[in-house]
N, C-alpha and C. Protein backbone atom coordinates (compact mmCIF):
# COMPACT_ATOMS: atom_id res chain seq x y z
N UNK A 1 10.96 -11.53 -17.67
CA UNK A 1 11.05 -10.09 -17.56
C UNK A 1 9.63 -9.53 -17.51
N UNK A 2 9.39 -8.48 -16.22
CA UNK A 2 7.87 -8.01 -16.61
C UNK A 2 8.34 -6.50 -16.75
N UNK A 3 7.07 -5.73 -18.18
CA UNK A 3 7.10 -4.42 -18.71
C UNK A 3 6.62 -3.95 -17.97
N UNK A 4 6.81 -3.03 -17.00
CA UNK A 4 6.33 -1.86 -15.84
C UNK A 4 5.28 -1.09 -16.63
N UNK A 5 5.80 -0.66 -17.88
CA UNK A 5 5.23 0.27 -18.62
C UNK A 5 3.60 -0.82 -19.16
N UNK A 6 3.63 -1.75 -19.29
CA UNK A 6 2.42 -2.72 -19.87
C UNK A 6 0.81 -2.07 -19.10
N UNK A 7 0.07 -1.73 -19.42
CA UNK A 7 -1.19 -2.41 -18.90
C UNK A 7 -1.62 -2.99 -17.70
N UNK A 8 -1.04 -4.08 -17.86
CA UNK A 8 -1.33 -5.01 -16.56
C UNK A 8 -0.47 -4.96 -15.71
N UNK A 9 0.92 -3.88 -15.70
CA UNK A 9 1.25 -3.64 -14.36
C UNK A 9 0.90 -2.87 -13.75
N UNK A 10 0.30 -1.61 -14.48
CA UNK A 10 -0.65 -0.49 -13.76
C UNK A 10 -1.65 -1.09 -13.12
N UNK A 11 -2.14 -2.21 -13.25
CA UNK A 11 -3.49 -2.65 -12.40
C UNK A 11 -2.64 -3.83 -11.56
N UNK A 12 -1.70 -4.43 -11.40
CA UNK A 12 -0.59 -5.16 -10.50
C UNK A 12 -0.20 -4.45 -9.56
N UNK A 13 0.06 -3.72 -10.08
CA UNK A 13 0.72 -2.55 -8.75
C UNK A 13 0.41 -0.85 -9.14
N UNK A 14 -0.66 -0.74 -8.94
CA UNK A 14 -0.90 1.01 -9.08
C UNK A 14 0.23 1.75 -8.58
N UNK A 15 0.80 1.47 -7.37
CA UNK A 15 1.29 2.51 -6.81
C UNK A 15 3.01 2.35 -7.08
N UNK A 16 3.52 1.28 -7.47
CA UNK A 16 4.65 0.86 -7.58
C UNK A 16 4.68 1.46 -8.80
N UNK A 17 3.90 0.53 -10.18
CA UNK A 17 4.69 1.00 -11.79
C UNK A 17 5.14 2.51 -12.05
N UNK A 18 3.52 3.33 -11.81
CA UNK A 18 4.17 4.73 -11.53
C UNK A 18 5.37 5.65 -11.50
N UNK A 19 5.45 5.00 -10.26
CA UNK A 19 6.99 5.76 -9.35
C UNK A 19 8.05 4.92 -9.91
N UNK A 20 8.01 3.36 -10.33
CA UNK A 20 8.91 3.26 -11.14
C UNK A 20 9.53 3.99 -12.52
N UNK A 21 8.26 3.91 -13.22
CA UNK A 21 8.44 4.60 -14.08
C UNK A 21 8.70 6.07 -14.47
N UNK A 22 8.49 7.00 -13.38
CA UNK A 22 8.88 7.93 -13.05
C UNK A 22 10.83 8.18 -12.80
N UNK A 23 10.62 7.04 -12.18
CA UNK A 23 12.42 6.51 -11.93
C UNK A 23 13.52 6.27 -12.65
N UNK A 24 12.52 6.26 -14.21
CA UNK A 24 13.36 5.44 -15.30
C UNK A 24 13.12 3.71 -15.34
N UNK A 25 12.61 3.16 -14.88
CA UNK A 25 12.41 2.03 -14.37
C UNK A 25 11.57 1.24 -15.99
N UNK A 26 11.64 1.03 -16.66
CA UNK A 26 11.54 -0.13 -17.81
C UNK A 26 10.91 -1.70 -17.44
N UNK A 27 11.36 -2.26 -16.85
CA UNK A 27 11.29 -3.72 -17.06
C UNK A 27 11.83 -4.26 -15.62
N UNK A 28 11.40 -5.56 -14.77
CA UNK A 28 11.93 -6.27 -14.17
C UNK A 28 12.22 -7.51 -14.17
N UNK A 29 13.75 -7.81 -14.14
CA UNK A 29 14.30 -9.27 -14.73
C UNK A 29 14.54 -10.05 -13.55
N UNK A 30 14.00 -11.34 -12.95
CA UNK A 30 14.00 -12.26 -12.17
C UNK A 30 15.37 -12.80 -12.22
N UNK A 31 16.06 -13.28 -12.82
CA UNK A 31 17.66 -13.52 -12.82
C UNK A 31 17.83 -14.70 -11.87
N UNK A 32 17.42 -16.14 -12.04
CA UNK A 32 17.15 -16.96 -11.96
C UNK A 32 16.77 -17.40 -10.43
N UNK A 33 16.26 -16.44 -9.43
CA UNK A 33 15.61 -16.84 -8.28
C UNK A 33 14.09 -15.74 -8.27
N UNK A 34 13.72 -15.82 -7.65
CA UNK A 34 12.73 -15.27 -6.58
C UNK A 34 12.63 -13.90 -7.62
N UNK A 35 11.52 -13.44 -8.48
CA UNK A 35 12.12 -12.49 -9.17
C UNK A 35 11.43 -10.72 -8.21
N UNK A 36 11.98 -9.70 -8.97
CA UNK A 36 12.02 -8.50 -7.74
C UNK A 36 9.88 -8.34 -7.89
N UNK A 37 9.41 -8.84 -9.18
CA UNK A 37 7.76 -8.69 -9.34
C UNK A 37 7.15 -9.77 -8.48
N UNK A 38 7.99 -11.13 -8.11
CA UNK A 38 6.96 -11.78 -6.96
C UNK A 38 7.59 -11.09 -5.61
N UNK A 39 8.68 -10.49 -5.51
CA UNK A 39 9.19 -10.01 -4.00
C UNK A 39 8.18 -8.56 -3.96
N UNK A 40 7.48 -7.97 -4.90
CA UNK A 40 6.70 -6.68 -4.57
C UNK A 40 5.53 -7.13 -4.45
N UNK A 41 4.84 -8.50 -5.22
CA UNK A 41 3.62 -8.86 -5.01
C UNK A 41 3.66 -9.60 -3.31
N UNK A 42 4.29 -9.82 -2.93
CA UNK A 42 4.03 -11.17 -1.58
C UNK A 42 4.37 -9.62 -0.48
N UNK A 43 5.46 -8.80 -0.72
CA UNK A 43 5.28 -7.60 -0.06
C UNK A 43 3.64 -7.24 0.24
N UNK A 44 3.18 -6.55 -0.75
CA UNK A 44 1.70 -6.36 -0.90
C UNK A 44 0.81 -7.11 -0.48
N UNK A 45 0.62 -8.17 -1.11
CA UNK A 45 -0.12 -9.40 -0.44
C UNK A 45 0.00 -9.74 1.12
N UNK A 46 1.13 -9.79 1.38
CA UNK A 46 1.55 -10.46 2.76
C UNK A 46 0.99 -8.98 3.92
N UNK A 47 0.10 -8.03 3.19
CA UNK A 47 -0.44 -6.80 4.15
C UNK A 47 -1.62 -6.25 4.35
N UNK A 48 -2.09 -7.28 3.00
CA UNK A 48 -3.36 -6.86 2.56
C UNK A 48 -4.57 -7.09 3.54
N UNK A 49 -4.85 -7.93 4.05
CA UNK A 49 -5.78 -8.15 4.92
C UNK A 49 -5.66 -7.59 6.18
N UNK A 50 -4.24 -6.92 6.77
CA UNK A 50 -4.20 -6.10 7.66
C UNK A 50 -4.90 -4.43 7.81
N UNK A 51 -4.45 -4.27 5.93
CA UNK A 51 -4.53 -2.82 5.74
C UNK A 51 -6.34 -3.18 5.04
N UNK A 52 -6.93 -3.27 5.05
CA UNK A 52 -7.86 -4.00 4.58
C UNK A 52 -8.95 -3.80 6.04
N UNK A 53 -8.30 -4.56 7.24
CA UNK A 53 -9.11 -4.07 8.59
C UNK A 53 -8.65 -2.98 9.28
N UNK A 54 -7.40 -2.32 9.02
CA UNK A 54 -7.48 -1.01 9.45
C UNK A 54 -8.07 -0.19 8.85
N UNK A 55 -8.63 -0.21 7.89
CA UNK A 55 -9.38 0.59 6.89
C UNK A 55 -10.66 0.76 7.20
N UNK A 56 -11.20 -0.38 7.46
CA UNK A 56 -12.25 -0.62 8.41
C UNK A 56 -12.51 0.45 9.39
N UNK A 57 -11.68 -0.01 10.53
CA UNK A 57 -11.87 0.41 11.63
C UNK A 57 -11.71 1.62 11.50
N UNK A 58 -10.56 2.71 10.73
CA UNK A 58 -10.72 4.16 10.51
C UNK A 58 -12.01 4.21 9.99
N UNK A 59 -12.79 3.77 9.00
CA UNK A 59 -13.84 4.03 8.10
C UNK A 59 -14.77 4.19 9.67
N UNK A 60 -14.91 3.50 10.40
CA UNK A 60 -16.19 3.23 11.22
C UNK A 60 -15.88 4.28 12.34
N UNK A 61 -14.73 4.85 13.10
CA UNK A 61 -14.25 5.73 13.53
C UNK A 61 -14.31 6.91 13.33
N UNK A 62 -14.18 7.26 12.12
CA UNK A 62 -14.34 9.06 11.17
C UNK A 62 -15.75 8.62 10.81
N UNK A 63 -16.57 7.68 10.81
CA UNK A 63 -17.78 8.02 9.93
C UNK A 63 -17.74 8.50 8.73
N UNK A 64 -16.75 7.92 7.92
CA UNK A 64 -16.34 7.96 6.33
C UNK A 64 -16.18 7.08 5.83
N UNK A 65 -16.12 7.05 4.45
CA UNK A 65 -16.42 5.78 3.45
C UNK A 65 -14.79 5.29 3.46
N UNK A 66 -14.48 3.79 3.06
CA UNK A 66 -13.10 3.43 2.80
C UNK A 66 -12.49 3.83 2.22
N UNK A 67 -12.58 4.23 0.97
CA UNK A 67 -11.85 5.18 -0.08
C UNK A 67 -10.98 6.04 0.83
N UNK A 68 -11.57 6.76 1.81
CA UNK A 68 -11.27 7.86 2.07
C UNK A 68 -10.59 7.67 3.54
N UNK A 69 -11.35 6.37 3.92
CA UNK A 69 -10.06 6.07 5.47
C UNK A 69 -9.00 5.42 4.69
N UNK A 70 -8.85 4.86 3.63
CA UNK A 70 -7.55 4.04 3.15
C UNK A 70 -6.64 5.64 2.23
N UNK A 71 -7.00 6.62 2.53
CA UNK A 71 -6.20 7.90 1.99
C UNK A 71 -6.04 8.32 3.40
N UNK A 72 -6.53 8.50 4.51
CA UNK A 72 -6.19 8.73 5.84
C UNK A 72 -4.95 8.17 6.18
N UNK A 73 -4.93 6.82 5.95
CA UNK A 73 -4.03 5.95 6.27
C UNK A 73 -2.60 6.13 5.66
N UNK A 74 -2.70 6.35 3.98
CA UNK A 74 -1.70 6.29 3.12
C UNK A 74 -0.93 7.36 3.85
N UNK A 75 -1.92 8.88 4.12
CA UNK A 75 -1.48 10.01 4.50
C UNK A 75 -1.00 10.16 5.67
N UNK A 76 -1.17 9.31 6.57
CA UNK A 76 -0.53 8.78 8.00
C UNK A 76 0.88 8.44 7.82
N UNK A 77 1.39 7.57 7.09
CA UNK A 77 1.99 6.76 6.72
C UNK A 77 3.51 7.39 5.90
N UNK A 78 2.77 8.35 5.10
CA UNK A 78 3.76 9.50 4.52
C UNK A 78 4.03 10.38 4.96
N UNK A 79 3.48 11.06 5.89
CA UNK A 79 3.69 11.61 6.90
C UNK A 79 4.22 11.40 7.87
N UNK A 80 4.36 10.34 8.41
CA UNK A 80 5.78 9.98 9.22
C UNK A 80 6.87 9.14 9.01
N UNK A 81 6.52 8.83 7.70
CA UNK A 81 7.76 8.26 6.82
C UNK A 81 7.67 6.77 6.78
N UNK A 82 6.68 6.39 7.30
CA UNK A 82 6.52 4.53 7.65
C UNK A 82 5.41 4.22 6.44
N UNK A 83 6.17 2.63 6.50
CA UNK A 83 5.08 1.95 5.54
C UNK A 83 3.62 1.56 6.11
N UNK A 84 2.77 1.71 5.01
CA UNK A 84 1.79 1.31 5.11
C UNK A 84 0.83 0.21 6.31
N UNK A 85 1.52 -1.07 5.68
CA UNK A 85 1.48 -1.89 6.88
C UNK A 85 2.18 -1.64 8.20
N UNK A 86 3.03 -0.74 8.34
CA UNK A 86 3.13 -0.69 9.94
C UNK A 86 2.26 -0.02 10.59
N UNK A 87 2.07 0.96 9.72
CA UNK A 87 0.72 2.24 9.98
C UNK A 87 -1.21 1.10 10.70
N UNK A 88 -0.83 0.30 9.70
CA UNK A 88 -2.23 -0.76 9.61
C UNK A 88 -1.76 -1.35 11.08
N UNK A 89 -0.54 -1.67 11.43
CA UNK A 89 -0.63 -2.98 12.48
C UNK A 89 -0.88 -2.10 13.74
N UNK A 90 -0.38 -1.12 13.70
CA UNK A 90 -0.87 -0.38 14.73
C UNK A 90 -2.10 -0.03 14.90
N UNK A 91 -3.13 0.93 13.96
CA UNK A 91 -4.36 1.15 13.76
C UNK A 91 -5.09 -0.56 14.46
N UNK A 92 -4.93 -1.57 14.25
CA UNK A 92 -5.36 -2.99 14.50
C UNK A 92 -5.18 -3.17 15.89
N UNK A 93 -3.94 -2.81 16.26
CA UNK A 93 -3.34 -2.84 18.11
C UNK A 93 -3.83 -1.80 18.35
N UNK A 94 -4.48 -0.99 18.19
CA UNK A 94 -5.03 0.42 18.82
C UNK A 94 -3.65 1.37 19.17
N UNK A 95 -2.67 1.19 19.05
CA UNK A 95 -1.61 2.00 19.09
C UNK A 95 -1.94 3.14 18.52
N UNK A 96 -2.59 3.46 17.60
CA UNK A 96 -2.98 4.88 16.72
C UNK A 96 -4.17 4.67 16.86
N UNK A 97 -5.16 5.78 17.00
CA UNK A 97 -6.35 5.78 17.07
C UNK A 97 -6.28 7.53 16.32
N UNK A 98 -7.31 7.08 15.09
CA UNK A 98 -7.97 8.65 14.39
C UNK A 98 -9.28 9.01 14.99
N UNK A 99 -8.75 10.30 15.09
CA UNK A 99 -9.94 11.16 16.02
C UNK A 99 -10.73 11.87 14.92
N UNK A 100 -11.93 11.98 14.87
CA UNK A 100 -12.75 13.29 14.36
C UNK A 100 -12.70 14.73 14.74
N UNK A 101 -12.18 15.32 13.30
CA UNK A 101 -11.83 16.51 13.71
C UNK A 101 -13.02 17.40 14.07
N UNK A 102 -12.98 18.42 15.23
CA UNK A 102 -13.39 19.14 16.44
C UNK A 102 -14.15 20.85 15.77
């Protein structure tokens, strides 16, 4: 079982424990396969190096620091209702390209 509420899930998943816990969300119990904390870590993981060079490439594009192209991105992303990594695979295929605003 991992405590959402612990310490070390706020730095596991910033953006997940949160909103769990916001949810009512307590604890997650593996229940003898694949448990739901390695299915959110390999989620994450399995995007990271995508969202990682789209970040990049916005950063070098806007002429802004990463911090602030990886909030471009998030804000892309919530804004049209898509995850993260799809937002990234595109930014990578040039399918989306961020412009400097005029």
């Amino acid at each position: 079982m991992t405590d959402v509420t612990a310490p070390e899930a706020a730095s596991r998943w910033p953006t997940f424990a949160p909103e769990a816990i916001d949810r009512g969300v307590k604890s997650i119990v593996d229940a003898g396969r694949a448990g739901l904390a390695e299915v959110i870590d390999l989620e994450f993981t399995e995007h990271r190096a995508q969202v990682h060079q789209a970040t990049g490439m916005v950063s070098v594009r806007l002429a802004i620091g990463l911090a602030d192209a990886l909030a471009r991105l998030r804000a892309h992303a919530y804004l049209y209702g898509r995850k993260l990594s799809e937002v990234a695979d595109d930014v990578v295929w040039r399918r989306i390209t961020f412009r400097t605003e005029s």
